[in-house]
Protein backbone atom coordinates (compact mmCIF):
# COMPACT_ATOMS: atom_id res chain seq x y z
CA UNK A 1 0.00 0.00 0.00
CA UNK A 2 2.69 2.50 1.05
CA UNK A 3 4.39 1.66 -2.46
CA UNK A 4 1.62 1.84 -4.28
CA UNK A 5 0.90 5.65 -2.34
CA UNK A 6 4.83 6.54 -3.55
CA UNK A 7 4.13 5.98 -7.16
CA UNK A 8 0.64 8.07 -7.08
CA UNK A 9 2.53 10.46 -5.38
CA UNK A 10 5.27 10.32 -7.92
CA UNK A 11 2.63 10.34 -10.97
CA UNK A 12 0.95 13.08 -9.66
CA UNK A 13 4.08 15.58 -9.59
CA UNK A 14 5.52 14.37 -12.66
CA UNK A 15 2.10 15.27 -14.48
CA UNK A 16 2.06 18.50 -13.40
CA UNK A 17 5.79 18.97 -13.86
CA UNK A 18 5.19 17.61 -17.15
CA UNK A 19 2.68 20.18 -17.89
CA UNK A 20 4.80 23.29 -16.95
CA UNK A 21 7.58 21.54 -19.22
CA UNK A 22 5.25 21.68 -22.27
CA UNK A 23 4.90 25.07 -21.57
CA UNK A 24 1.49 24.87 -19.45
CA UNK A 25 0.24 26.95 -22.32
CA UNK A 26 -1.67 26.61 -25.59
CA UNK A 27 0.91 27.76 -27.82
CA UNK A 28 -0.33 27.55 -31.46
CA UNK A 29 2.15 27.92 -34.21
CA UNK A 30 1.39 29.39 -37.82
CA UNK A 31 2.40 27.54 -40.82
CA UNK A 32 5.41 28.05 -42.08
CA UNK A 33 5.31 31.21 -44.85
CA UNK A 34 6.42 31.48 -48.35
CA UNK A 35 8.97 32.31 -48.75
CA UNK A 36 10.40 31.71 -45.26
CA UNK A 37 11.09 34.02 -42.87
CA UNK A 38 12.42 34.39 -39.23
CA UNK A 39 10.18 32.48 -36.34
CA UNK A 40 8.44 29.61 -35.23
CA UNK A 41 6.09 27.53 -37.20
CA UNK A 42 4.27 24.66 -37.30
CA UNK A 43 5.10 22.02 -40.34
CA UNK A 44 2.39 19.27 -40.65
CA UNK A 45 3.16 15.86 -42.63
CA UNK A 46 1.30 12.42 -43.35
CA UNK A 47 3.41 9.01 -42.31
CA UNK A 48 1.74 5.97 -42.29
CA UNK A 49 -1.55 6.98 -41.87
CA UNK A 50 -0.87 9.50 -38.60
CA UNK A 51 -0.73 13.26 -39.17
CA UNK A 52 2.37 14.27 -37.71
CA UNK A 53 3.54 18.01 -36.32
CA UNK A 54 6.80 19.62 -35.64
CA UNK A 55 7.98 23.15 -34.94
CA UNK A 56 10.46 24.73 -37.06
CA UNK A 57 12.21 28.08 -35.93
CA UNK A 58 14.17 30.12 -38.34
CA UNK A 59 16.43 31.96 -37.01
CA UNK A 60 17.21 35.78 -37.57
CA UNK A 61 18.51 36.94 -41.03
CA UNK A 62 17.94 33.85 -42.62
CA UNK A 63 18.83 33.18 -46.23
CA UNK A 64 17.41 31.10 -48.00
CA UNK A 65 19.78 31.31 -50.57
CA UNK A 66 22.65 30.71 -48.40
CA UNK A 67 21.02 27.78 -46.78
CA UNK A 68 22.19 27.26 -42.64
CA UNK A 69 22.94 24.00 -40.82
CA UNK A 70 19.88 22.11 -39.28
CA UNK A 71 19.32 20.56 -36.00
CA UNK A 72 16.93 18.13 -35.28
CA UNK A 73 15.64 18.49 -31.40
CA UNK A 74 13.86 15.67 -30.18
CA UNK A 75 11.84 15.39 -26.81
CA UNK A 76 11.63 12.77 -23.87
CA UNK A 77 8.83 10.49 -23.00
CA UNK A 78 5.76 13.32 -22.19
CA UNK A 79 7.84 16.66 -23.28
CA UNK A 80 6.96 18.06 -26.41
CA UNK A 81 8.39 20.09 -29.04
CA UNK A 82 7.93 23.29 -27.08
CA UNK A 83 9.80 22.25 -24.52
CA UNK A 84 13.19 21.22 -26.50
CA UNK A 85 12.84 24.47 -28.21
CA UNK A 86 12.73 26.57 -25.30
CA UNK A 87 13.45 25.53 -21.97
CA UNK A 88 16.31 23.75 -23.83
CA UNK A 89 17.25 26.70 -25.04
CA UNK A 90 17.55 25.60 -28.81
CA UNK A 91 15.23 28.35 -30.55
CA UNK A 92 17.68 31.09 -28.50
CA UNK A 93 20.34 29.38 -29.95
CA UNK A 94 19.25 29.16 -33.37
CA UNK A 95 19.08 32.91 -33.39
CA UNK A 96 22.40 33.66 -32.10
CA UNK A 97 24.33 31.14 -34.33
CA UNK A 98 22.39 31.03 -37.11
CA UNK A 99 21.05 27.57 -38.11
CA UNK A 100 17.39 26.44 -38.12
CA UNK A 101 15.95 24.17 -36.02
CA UNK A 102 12.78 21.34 -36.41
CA UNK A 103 11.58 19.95 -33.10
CA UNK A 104 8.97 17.09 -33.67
CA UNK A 105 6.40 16.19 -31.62
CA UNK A 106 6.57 12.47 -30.85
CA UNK A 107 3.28 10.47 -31.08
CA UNK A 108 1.34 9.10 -27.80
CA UNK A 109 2.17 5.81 -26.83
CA UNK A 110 -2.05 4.40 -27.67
CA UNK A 111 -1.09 6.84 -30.76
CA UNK A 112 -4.88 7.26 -31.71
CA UNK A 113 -6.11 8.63 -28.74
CA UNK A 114 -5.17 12.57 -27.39
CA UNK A 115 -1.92 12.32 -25.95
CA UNK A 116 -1.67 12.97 -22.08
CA UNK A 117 1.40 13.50 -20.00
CA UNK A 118 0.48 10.79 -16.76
CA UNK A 119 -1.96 8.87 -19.08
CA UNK A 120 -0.71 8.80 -23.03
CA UNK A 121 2.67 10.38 -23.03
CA UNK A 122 4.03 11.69 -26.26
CA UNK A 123 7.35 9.68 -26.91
CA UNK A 124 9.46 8.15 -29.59
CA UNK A 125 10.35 4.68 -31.00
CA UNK A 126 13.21 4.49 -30.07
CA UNK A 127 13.86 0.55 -29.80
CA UNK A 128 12.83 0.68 -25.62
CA UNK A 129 9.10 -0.26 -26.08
CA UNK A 130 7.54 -3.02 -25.52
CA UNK A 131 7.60 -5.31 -28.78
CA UNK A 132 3.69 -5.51 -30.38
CA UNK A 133 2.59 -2.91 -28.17
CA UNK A 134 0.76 0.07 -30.91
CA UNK A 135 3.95 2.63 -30.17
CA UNK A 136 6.46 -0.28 -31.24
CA UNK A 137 4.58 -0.63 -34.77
CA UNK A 138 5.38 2.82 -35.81
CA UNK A 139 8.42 3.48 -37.61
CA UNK A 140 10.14 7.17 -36.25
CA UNK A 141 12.78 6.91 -38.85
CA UNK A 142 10.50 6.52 -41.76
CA UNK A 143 8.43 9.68 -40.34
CA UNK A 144 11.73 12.05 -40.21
CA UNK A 145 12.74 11.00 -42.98
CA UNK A 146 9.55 12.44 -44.09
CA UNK A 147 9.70 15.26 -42.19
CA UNK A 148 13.51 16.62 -43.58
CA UNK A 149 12.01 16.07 -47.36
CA UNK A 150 9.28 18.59 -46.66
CA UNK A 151 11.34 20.62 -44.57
CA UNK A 152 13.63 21.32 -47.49
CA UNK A 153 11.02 22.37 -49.99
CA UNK A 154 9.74 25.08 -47.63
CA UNK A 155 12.91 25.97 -45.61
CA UNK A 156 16.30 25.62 -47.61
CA UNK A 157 18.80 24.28 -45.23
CA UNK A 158 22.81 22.65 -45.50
CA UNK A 159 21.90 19.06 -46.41
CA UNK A 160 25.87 18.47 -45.42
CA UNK A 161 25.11 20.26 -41.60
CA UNK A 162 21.95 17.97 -40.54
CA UNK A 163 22.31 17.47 -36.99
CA UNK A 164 20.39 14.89 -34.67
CA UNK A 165 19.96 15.51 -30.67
CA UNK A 166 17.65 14.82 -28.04
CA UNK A 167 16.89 14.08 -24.30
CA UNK A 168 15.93 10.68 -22.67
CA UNK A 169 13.96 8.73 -24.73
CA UNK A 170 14.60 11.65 -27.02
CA UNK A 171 18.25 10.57 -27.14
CA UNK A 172 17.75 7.06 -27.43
CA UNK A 173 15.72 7.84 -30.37
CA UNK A 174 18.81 9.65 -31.74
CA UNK A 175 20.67 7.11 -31.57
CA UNK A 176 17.90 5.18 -33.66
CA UNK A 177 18.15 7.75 -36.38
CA UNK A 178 21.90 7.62 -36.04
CA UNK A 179 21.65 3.93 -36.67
CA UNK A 180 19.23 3.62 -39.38
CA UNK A 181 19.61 7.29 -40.69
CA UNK A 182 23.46 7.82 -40.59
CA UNK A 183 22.99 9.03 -44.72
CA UNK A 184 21.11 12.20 -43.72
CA UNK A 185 23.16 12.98 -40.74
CA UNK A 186 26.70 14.35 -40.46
CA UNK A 187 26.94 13.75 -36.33
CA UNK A 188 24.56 13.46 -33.63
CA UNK A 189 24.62 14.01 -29.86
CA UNK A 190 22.41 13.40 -26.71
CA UNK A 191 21.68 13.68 -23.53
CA UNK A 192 20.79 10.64 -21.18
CA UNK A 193 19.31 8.98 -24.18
CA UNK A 194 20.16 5.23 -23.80
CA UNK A 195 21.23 2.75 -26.85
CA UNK A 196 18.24 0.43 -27.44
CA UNK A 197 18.78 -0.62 -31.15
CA UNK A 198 19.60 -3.83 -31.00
CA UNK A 199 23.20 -4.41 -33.11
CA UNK A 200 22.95 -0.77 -34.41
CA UNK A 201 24.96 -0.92 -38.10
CA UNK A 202 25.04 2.82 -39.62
CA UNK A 203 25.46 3.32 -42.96
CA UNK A 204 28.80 5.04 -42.20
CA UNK A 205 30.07 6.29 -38.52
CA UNK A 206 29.14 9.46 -36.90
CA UNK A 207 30.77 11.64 -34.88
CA UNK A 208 28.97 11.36 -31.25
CA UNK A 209 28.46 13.16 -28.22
CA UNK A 210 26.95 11.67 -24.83
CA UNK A 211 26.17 13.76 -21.83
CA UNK A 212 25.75 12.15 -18.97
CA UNK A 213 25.16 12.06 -15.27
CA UNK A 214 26.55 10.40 -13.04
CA UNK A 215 23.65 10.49 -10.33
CA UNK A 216 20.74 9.69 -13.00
CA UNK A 217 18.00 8.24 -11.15
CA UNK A 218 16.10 7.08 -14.39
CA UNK A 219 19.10 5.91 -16.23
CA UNK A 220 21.59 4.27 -13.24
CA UNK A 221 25.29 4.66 -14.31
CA UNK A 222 25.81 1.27 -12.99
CA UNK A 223 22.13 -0.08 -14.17
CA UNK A 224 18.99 -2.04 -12.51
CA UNK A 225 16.06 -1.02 -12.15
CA UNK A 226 14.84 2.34 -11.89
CA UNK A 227 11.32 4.19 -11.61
CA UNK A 228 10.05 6.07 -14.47
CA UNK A 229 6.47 8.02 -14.12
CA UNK A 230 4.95 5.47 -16.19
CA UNK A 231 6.69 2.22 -14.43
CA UNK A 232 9.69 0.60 -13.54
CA UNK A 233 12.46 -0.61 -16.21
CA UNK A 234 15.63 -2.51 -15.92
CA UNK A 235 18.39 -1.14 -18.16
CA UNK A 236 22.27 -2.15 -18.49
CA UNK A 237 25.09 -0.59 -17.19
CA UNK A 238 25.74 2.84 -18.96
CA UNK A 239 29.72 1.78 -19.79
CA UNK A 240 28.00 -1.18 -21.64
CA UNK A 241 25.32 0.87 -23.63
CA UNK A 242 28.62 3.60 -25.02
CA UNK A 243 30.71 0.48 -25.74
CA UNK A 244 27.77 -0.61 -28.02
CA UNK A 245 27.97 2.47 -29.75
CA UNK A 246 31.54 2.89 -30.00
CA UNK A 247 31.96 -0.56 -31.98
CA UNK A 248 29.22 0.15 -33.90
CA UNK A 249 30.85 3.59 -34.99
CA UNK A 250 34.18 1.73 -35.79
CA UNK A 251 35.84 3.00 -31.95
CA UNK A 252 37.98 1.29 -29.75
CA UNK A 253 35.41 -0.19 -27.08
CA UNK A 254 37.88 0.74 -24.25
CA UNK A 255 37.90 4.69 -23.25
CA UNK A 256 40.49 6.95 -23.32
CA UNK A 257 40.64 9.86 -20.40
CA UNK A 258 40.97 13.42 -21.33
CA UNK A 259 40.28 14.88 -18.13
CA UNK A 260 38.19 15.22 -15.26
CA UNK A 261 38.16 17.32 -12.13
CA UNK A 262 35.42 17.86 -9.74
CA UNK A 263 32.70 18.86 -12.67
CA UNK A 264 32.97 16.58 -15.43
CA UNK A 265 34.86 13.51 -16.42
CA UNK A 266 35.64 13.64 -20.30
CA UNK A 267 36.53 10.49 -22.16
CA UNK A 268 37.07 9.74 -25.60
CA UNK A 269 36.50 5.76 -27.52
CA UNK A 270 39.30 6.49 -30.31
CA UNK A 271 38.48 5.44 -33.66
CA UNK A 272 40.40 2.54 -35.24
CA UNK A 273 40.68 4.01 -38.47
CA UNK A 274 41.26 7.52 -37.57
CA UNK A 275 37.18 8.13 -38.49
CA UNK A 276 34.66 9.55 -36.42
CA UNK A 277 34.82 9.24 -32.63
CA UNK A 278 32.26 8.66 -29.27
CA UNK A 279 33.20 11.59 -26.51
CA UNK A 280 31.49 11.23 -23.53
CA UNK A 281 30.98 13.82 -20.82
CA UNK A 282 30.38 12.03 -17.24
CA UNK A 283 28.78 15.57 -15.12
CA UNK A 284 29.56 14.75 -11.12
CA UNK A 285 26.56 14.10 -9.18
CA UNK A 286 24.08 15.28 -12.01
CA UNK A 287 20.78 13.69 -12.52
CA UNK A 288 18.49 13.35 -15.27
CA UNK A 289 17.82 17.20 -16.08
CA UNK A 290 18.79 18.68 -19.42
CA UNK A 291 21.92 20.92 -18.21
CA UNK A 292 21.51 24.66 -18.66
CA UNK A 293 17.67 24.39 -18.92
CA UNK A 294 15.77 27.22 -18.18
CA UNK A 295 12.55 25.22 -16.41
CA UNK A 296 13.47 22.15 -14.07
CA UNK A 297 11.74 19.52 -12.93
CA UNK A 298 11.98 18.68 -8.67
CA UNK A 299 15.53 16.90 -8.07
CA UNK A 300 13.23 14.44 -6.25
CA UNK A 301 12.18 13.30 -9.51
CA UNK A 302 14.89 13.41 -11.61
CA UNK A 303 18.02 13.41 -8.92
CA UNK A 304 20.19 17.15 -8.40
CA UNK A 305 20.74 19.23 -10.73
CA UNK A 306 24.69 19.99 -10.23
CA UNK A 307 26.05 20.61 -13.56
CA UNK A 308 27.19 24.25 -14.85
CA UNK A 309 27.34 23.02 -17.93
CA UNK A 310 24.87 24.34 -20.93
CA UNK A 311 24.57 21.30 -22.90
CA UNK A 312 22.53 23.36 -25.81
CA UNK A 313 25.89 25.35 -26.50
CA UNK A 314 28.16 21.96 -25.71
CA UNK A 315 26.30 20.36 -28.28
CA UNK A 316 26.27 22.63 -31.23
CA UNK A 317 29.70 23.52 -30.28
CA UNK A 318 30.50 20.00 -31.21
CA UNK A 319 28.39 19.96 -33.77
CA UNK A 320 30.16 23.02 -35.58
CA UNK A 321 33.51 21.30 -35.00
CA UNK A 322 32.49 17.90 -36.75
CA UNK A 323 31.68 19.66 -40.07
CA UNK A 324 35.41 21.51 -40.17
């Protein structure tokens, strides 16, 4: 009974935490204008039979006939696109580097009824859910695929510069695209996402970045079982889930060190054939939060919130470098 009290408990908060992530708000985004200009819109598409929505913010002085890098900004289990863009910080970003940026919305997990933070949470296929369940049967991939085609014919962008990220199940759903995508990406890089695909094989290796930390509640460094609002999962140790990734990418499966003090442990899987590389970034005593973000959910949810570190900048800092 007392257990069963805990997880209400728990539900409870995270739906209303949930709800102030998304905004709390009933933000409705015009369609995206021709020709394009700066702001965010809302780009509708068909894939397998669901209507799909993402936002797409173009950043200040864009130039259509200079066409900017693209990141793709995916959301965890219950965010949404709003979120990502925002509290993540990656619409201010746009607009002070320059590129554009397409946040989709992921689909409920009973995908034909409204979606609902505690009850139908929006998430991604990512490779974690449940085989046969009605998520499972809907192929991601396929649908950004999809979504980058009719991107491009109403916002030009670098089809070299396409960059993948995303948070929790968000992440592990980059990694999906990473693994089944790699031909439309030129590196990707997440946040807590875990590797679920099973034997990933990418058309060709990507430069990766995994942030990380070390006092996760929802994804334990050393693995087990944790509890998520919507249940309890098992998953393998973290060192296991980056050494899948490494050898998939063509890396050494054994780390390298580059340093680490009392904020962050950085460590590199070399490639074996001086190609792309994994770098990790191990954050001391940081839970599950999206580092830097703007709104934060209760550390008794999601562990402390320790890191400095904005990940947002980290990320497209990276991102920049892999395309030099």
């Amino acid at each position: 009974m007392l257990r069963r009290r805990r997880i209400i408990a728990f539900l409870l908060v995270a739906g209303i935490a949930g709800w102030l992530l998304s905004g709390g708000s009933n933000f409705q985004a015009a369609e995206i204008p021709s020709p394009p200009t700066a702001g965010q819109f809302e780009l509708s598409t068909e894939s397998e039979g669901h209507t799909r929505t993402a936002l797409v913010h173009i950043p200040k002085n864009y130039n259509a006939q200079t066409p900017p890098p693209l990141v793709i900004a995916l959301h965890g289990a219950g965010g949404g696109a709003e979120s990502i863009l925002e509290h993540d910080n990656w619409a201010e970003l746009a607009d002070e580097k320059g590129f554009v940026v397409v946040a989709p919305n992921g689909l409920p997990a009973r995908p034909r009824l409204p979606g609902n933070f505690l009850a139908n949470p929006q998430l991604w296929n990512s490779g974690q859910l449940r085989e046969g369940s009605p998520r499972s049967k809907i192929d991601d991939v396929a649908y950004i695929r999809v979504l980058l085609d009719e991107l491009a014919k109403k916002v030009p962008y670098d089809k070299d510069r396409v960059f993948a990220t995303g948070h929790s199940n968000g992440g592990g759903m980059t990694f999906r695209l990473g693994a089944e995508m790699a031909d439309r990406l030129a590196a990707i890089g997440t946040v807590a996402g875990m590797v679920a695909v099973d034997k990933p094989q990418p058309a060709k290796p990507l430069p990766t970045l995994f942030i990380f930390g070390t006092a996760d509640p929802l994804l334990p460094i050393d693995g087990g079982e944790s509890t998520l609002p919507w249940g309890t999962r098992t998953t393998p140790p973290v060192a296991d889930l980056m050494q899948k990734w490494a050898d998939a990418i063509g890396c050494e499966t054994e780390p390298t060190t580059i340093s680490d003090d009392d904020a962050i442990k950085k460590v590199r899987y070399r490639s074996k054939k001086m190609g792309p590389e994994l770098t990790v970034l191990y954050l001391h005593g940081h839970g599950h939060q999206w580092p830097g973000a703007s709104r934060n959910l209760p550390a008794r949810l999601i562990g402390p919130i320790t890191s400095k570190l904005d990940a947002t900048a980290e990320l497209w800092k990276f991102f920049e470098n892999s395309t030099k």
